[in-house]
C-alpha atoms as a PDB file:
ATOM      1  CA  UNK A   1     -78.777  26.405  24.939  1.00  0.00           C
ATOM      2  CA  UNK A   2     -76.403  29.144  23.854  1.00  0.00           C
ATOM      3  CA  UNK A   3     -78.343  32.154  24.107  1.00  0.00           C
ATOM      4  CA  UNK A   4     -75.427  34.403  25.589  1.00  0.00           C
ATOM      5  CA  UNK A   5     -73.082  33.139  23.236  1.00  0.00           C
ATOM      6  CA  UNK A   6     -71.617  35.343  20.202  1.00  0.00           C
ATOM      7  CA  UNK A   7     -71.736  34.121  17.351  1.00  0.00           C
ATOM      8  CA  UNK A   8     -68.664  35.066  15.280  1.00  0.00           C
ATOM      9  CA  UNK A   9     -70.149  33.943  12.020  1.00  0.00           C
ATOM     10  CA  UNK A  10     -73.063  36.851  12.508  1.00  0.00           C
ATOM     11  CA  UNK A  11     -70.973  39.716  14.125  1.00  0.00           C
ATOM     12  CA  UNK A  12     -70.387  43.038  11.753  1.00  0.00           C
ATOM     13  CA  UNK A  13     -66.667  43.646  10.361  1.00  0.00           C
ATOM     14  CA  UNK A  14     -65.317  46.549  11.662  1.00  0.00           C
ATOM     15  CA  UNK A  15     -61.755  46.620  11.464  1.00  0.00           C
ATOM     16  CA  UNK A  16     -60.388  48.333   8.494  1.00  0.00           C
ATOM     17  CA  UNK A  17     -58.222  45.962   5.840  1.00  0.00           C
ATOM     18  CA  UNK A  18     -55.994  48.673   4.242  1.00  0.00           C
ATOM     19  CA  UNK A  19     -54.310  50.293   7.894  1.00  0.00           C
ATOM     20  CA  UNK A  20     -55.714  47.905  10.861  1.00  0.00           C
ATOM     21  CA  UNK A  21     -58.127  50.263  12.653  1.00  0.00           C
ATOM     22  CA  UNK A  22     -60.526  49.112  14.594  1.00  0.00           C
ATOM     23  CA  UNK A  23     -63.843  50.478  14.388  1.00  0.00           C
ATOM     24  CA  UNK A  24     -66.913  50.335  16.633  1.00  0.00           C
ATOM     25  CA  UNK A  25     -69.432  50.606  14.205  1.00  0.00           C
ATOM     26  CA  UNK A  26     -69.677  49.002  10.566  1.00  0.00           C
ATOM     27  CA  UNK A  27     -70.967  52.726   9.441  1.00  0.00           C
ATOM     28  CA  UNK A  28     -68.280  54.259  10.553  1.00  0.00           C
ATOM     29  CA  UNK A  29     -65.696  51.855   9.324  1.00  0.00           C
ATOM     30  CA  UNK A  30     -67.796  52.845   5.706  1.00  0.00           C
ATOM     31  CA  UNK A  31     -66.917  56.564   6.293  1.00  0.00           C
ATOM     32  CA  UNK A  32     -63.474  55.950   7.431  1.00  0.00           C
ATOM     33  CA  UNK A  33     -62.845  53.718   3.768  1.00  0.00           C
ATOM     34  CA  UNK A  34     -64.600  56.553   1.916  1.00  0.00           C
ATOM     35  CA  UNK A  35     -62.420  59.363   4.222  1.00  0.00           C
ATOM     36  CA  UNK A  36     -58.981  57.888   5.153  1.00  0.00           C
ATOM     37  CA  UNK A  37     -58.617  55.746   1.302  1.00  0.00           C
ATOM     38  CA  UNK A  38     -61.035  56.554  -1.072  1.00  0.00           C
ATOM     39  CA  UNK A  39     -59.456  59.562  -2.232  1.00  0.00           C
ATOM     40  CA  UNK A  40     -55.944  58.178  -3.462  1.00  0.00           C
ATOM     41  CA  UNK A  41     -54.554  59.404  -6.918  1.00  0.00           C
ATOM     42  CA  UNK A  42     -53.790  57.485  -9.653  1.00  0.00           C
ATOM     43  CA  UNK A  43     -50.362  58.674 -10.055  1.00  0.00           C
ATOM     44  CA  UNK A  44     -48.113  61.274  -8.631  1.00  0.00           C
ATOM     45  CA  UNK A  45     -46.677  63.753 -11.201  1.00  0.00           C
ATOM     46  CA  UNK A  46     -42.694  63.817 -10.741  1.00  0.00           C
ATOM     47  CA  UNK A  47     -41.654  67.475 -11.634  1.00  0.00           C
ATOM     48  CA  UNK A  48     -38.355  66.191 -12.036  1.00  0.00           C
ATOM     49  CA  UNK A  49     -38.887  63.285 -15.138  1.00  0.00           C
ATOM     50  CA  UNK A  50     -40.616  65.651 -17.416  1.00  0.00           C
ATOM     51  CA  UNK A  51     -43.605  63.728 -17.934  1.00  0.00           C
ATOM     52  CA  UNK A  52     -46.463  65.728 -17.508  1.00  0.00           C
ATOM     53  CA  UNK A  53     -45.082  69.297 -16.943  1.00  0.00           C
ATOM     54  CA  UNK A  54     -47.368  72.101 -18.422  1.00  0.00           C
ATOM     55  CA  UNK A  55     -44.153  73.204 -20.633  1.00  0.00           C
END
Protein backbone atom coordinates (compact mmCIF):
# COMPACT_ATOMS: atom_id res chain seq x y z
CA UNK A 1 0.00 0.00 0.00
CA UNK A 2 3.03 2.15 0.70
CA UNK A 3 1.77 4.83 2.74
CA UNK A 4 4.88 4.98 5.20
CA UNK A 5 7.19 4.77 2.50
CA UNK A 6 9.48 7.87 1.33
CA UNK A 7 9.48 8.60 -1.68
CA UNK A 8 12.93 9.76 -2.86
CA UNK A 9 11.68 11.15 -6.11
CA UNK A 10 9.43 13.86 -3.92
CA UNK A 11 11.85 14.61 -0.97
CA UNK A 12 13.45 18.42 -0.92
CA UNK A 13 17.36 18.76 -1.76
CA UNK A 14 19.13 19.91 0.98
CA UNK A 15 22.61 19.18 0.78
CA UNK A 16 24.70 21.89 -0.62
CA UNK A 17 26.63 21.04 -4.22
CA UNK A 18 29.58 23.51 -3.94
CA UNK A 19 31.08 22.22 -0.08
CA UNK A 20 28.82 19.00 0.92
CA UNK A 21 26.75 20.40 3.82
CA UNK A 22 23.93 18.99 4.75
CA UNK A 23 21.04 21.00 5.47
CA UNK A 24 17.74 20.37 7.26
CA UNK A 25 15.69 22.62 5.53
CA UNK A 26 15.58 23.55 1.65
CA UNK A 27 15.29 27.41 2.99
CA UNK A 28 18.07 27.28 4.73
CA UNK A 29 20.22 25.47 2.26
CA UNK A 30 18.88 28.87 -0.02
CA UNK A 31 20.45 31.19 2.64
CA UNK A 32 23.50 29.18 3.11
CA UNK A 33 24.11 29.42 -1.17
CA UNK A 34 23.27 33.13 -0.94
CA UNK A 35 25.68 33.42 2.54
CA UNK A 36 28.57 30.87 2.33
CA UNK A 37 28.96 31.35 -2.05
CA UNK A 38 27.11 33.96 -3.42
CA UNK A 39 29.44 36.57 -2.60
CA UNK A 40 32.70 35.32 -4.49
CA UNK A 41 34.77 37.93 -6.58
CA UNK A 42 35.46 37.83 -9.93
CA UNK A 43 39.08 38.12 -9.63
CA UNK A 44 41.63 38.74 -6.99
CA UNK A 45 43.89 41.79 -7.62
CA UNK A 46 47.70 40.57 -7.30
CA UNK A 47 49.62 43.66 -5.87
CA UNK A 48 52.58 42.07 -7.03
CA UNK A 49 51.85 41.75 -11.24
CA UNK A 50 50.99 45.34 -11.63
CA UNK A 51 47.75 44.90 -13.12
CA UNK A 52 45.36 46.92 -11.52
CA UNK A 53 47.39 49.01 -8.98
CA UNK A 54 45.98 52.62 -8.45
CA UNK A 55 49.62 53.95 -9.65
Amino acid sequence: MGLFNRNKDKETKTKCDICGTELYDPERLKKHLKKAHGNVPAKKLDPNTGDGGTW
